[in-house]
C-alpha atoms as a PDB file:
ATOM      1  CA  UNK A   1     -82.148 -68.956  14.019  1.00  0.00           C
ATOM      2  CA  UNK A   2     -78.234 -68.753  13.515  1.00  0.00           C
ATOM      3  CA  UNK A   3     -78.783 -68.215   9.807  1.00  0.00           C
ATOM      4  CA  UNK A   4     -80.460 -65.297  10.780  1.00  0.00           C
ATOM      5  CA  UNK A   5     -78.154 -63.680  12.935  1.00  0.00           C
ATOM      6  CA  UNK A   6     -75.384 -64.250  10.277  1.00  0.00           C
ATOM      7  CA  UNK A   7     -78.283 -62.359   7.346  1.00  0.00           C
ATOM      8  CA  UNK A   8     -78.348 -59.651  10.016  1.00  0.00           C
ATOM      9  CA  UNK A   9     -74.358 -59.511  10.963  1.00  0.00           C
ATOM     10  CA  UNK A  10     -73.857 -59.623   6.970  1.00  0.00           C
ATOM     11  CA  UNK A  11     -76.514 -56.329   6.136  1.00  0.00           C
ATOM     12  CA  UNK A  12     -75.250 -54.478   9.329  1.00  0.00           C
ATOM     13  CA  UNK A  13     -71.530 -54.482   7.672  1.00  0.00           C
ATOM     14  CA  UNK A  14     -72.902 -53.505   4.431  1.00  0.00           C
ATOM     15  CA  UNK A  15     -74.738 -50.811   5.521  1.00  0.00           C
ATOM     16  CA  UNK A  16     -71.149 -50.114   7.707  1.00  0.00           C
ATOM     17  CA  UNK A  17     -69.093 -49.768   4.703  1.00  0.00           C
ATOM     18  CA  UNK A  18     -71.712 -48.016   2.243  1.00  0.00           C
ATOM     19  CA  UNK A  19     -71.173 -45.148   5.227  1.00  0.00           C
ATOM     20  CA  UNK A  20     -67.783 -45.179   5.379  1.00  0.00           C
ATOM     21  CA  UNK A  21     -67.649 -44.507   1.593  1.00  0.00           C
ATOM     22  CA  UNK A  22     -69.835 -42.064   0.931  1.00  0.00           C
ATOM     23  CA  UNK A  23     -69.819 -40.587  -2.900  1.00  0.00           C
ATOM     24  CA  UNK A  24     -70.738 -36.905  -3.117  1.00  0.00           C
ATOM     25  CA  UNK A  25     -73.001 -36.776  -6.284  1.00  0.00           C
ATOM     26  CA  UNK A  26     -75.759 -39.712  -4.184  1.00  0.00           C
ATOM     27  CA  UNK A  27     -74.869 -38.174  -0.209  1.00  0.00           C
ATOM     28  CA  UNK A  28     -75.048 -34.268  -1.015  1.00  0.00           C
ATOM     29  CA  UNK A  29     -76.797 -34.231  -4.992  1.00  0.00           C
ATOM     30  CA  UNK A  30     -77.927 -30.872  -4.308  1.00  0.00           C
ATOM     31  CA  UNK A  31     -73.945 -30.004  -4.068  1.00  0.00           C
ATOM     32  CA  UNK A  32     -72.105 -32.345  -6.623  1.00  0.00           C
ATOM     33  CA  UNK A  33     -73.264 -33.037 -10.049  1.00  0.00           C
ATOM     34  CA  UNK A  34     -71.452 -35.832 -12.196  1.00  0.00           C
ATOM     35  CA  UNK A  35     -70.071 -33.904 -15.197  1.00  0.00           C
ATOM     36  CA  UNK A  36     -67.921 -36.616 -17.227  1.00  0.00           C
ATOM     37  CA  UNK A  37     -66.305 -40.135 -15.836  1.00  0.00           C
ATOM     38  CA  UNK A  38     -64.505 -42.591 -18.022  1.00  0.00           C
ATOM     39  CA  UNK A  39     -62.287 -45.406 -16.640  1.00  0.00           C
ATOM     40  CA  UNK A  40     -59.303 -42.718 -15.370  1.00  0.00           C
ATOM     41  CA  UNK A  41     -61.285 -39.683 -13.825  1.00  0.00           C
ATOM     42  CA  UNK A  42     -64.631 -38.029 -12.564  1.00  0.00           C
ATOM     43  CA  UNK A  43     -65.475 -34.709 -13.269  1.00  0.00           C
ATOM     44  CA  UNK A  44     -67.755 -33.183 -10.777  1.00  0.00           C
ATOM     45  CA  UNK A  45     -69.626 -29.663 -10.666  1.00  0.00           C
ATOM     46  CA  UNK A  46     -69.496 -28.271  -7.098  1.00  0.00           C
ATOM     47  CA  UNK A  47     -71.902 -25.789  -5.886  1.00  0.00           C
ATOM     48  CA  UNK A  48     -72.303 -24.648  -2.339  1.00  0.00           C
ATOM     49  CA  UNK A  49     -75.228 -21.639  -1.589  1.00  0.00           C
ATOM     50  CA  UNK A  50     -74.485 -19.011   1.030  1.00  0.00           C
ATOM     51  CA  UNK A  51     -73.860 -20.401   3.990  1.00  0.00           C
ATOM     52  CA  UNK A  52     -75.025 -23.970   2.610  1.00  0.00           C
ATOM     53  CA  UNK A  53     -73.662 -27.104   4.204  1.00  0.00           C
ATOM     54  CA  UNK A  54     -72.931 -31.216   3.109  1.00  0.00           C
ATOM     55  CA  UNK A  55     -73.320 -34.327   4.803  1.00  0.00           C
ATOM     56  CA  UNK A  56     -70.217 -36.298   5.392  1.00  0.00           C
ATOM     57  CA  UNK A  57     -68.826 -37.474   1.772  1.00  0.00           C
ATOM     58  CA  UNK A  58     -65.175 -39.266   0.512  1.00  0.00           C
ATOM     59  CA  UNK A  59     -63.194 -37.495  -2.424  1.00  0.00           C
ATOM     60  CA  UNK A  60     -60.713 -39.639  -4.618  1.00  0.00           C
ATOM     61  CA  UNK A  61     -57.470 -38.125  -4.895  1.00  0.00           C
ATOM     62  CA  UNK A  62     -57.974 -35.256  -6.913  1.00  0.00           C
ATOM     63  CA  UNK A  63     -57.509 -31.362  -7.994  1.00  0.00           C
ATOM     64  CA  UNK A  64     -60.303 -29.217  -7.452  1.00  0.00           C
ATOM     65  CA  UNK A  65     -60.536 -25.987  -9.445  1.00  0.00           C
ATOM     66  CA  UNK A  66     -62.352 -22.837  -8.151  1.00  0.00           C
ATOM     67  CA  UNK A  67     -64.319 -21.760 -10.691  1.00  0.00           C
ATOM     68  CA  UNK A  68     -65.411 -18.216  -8.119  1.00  0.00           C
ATOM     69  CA  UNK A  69     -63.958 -17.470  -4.721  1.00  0.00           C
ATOM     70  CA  UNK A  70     -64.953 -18.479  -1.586  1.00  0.00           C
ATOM     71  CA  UNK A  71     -64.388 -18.936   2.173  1.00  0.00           C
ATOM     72  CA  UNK A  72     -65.324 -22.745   3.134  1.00  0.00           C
ATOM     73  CA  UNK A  73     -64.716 -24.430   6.405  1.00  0.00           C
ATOM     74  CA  UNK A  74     -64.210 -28.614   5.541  1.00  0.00           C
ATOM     75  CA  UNK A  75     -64.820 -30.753   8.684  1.00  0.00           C
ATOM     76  CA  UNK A  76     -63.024 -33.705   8.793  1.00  0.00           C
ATOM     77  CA  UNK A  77     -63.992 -37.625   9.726  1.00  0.00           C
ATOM     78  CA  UNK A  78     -62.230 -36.748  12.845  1.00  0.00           C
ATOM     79  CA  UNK A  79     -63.776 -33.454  13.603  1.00  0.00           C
ATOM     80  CA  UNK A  80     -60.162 -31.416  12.118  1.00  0.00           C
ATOM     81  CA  UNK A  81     -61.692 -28.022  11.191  1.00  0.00           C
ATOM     82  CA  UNK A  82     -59.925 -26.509   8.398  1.00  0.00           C
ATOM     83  CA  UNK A  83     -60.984 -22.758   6.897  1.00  0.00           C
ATOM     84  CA  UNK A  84     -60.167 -22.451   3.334  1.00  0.00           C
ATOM     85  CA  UNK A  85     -60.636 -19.464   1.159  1.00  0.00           C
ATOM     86  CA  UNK A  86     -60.290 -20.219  -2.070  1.00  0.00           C
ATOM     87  CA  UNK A  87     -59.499 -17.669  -5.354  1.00  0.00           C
ATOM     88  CA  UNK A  88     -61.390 -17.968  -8.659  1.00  0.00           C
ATOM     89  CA  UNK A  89     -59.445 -20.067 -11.272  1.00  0.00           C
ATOM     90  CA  UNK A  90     -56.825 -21.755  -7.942  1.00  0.00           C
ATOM     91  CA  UNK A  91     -56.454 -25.194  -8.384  1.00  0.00           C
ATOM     92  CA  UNK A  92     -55.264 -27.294  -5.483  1.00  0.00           C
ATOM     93  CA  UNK A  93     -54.641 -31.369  -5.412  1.00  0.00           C
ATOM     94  CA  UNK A  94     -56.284 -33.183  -2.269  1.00  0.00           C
ATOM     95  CA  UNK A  95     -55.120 -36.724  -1.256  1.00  0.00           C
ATOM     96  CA  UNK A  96     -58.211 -38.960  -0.979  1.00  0.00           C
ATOM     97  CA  UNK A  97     -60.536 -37.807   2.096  1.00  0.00           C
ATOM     98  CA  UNK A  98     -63.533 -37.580   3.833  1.00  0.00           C
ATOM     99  CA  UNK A  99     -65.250 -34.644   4.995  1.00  0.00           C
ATOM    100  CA  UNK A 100     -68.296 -32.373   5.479  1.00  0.00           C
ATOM    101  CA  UNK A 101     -68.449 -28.528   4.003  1.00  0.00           C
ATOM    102  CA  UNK A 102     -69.524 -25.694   4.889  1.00  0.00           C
ATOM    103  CA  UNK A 103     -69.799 -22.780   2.748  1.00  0.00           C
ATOM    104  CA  UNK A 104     -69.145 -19.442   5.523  1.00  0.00           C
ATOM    105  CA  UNK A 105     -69.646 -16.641   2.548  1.00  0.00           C
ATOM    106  CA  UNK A 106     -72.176 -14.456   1.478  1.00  0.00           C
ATOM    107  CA  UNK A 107     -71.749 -15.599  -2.324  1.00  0.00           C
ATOM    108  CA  UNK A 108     -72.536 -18.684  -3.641  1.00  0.00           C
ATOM    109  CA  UNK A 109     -69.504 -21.020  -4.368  1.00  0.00           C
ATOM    110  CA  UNK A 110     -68.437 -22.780  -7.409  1.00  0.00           C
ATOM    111  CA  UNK A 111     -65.560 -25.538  -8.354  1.00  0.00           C
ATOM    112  CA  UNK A 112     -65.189 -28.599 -10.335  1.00  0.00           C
ATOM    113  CA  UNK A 113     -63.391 -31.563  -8.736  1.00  0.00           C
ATOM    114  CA  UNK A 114     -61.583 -33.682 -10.802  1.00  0.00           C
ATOM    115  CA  UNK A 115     -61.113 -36.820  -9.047  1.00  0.00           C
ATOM    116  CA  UNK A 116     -58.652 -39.590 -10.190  1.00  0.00           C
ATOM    117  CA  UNK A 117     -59.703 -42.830 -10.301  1.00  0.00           C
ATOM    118  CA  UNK A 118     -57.196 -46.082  -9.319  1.00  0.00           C
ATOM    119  CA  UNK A 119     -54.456 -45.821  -6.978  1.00  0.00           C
ATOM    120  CA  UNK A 120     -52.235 -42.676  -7.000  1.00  0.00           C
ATOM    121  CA  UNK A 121     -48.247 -42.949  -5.803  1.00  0.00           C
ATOM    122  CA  UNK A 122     -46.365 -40.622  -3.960  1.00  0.00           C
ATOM    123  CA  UNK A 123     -45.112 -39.142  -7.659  1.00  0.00           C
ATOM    124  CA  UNK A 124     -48.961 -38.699  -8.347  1.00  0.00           C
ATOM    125  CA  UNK A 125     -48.731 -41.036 -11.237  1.00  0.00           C
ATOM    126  CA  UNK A 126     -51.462 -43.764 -11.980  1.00  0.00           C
ATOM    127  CA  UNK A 127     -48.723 -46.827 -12.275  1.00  0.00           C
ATOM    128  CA  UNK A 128     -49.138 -48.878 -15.150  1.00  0.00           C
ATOM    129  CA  UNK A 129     -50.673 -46.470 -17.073  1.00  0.00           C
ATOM    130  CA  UNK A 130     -49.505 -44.803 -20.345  1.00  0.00           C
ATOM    131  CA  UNK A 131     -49.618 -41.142 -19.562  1.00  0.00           C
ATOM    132  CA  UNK A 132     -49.597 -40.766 -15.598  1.00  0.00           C
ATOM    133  CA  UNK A 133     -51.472 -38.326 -13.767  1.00  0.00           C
ATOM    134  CA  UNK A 134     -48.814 -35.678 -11.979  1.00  0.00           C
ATOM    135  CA  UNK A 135     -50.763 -33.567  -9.180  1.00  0.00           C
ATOM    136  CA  UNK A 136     -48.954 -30.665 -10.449  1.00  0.00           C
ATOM    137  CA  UNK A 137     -49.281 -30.437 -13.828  1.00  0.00           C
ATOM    138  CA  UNK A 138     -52.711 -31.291 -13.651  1.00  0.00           C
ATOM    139  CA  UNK A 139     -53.237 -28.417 -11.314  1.00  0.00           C
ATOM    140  CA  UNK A 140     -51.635 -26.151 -13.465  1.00  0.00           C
ATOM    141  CA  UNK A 141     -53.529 -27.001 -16.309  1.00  0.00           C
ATOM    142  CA  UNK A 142     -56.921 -26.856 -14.717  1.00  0.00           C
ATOM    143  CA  UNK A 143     -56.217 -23.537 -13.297  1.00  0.00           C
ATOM    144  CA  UNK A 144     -55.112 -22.071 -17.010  1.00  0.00           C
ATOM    145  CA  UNK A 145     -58.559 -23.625 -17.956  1.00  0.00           C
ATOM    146  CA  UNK A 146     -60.320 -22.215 -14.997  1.00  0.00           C
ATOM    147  CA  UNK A 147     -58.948 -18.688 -15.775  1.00  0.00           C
ATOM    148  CA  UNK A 148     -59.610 -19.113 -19.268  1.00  0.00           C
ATOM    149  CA  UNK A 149     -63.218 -19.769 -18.731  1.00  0.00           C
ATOM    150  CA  UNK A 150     -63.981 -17.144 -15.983  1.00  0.00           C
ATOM    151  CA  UNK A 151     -63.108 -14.421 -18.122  1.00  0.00           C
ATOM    152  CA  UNK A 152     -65.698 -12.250 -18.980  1.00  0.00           C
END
């Protein structure tokens, strides 16, 4: 009988820490679509509908490039409402977090996340590897890209 307490204890914390990690592309498919991944980043295609909303899902650290414009309201773990409106080919670097999003607009919103994979310092750089990651200049990057690709 203890044996199966323990089996019980053991799936209950499973099932506890498969919520509290929550990847976007299984939680909210409809939302995130995996674009690329090898063993340094994940490239994700975000699309939110008018006034279309997630479940609760984590982020790596990461930049996220708005591909059109939007007004989105992101609901934190701890219920922290933030409003964001975002500008077609912005790029902006997030920390790792958790959240749920709402998109408020009347237009359909469209990003790519670029998520880094591993542990990311203060600097932004992936230690012990060759070419580090700096928030930055990745940002800057993806935004030329972004703006590059958005024009008509």
């Amino acid at each position: 009988m203890l044996c199966r307490y323990i089996c019980a204890a053991a799936i209950v914390c499973l099932a506890i820490n498969s919520a509290l990690a929550q990847d976007p592309t299984k939680v909210a498919p409809k939302h995130y679509k995996l674009h690329f991944e090898n063993e340094r980043v994940q490239v994700v295609d975000v699309h939110y509908g008018p006034h279309e909303k997630s479940e609760m899902h984590d982020h790596p650290a990461g930049v996220s490039v708005s591909l059109t414009g939007g007004h989105l309201r992101f609901t934190d773990e701890n219920g922290k409402v933030t409003d964001v409106y975002a500008k077609a080919g912005e790029a902006r670097w997030f920390p790792p977090h958790k959240h749920k999003v709402e998109n408020l607009g009347d237009e359909s919103y469209n990003a790519v996340y670029v998520g880094i994979k591993g542990k990311v310092t203060e600097a932004g750089a992936n230690p012990g590897q060759e070419s580090p990651v700096v928030p930055a200049e990745l940002a800057k990057i993806l935004a030329e890209y972004a703006a590059a690709t958005t024009k008509p």
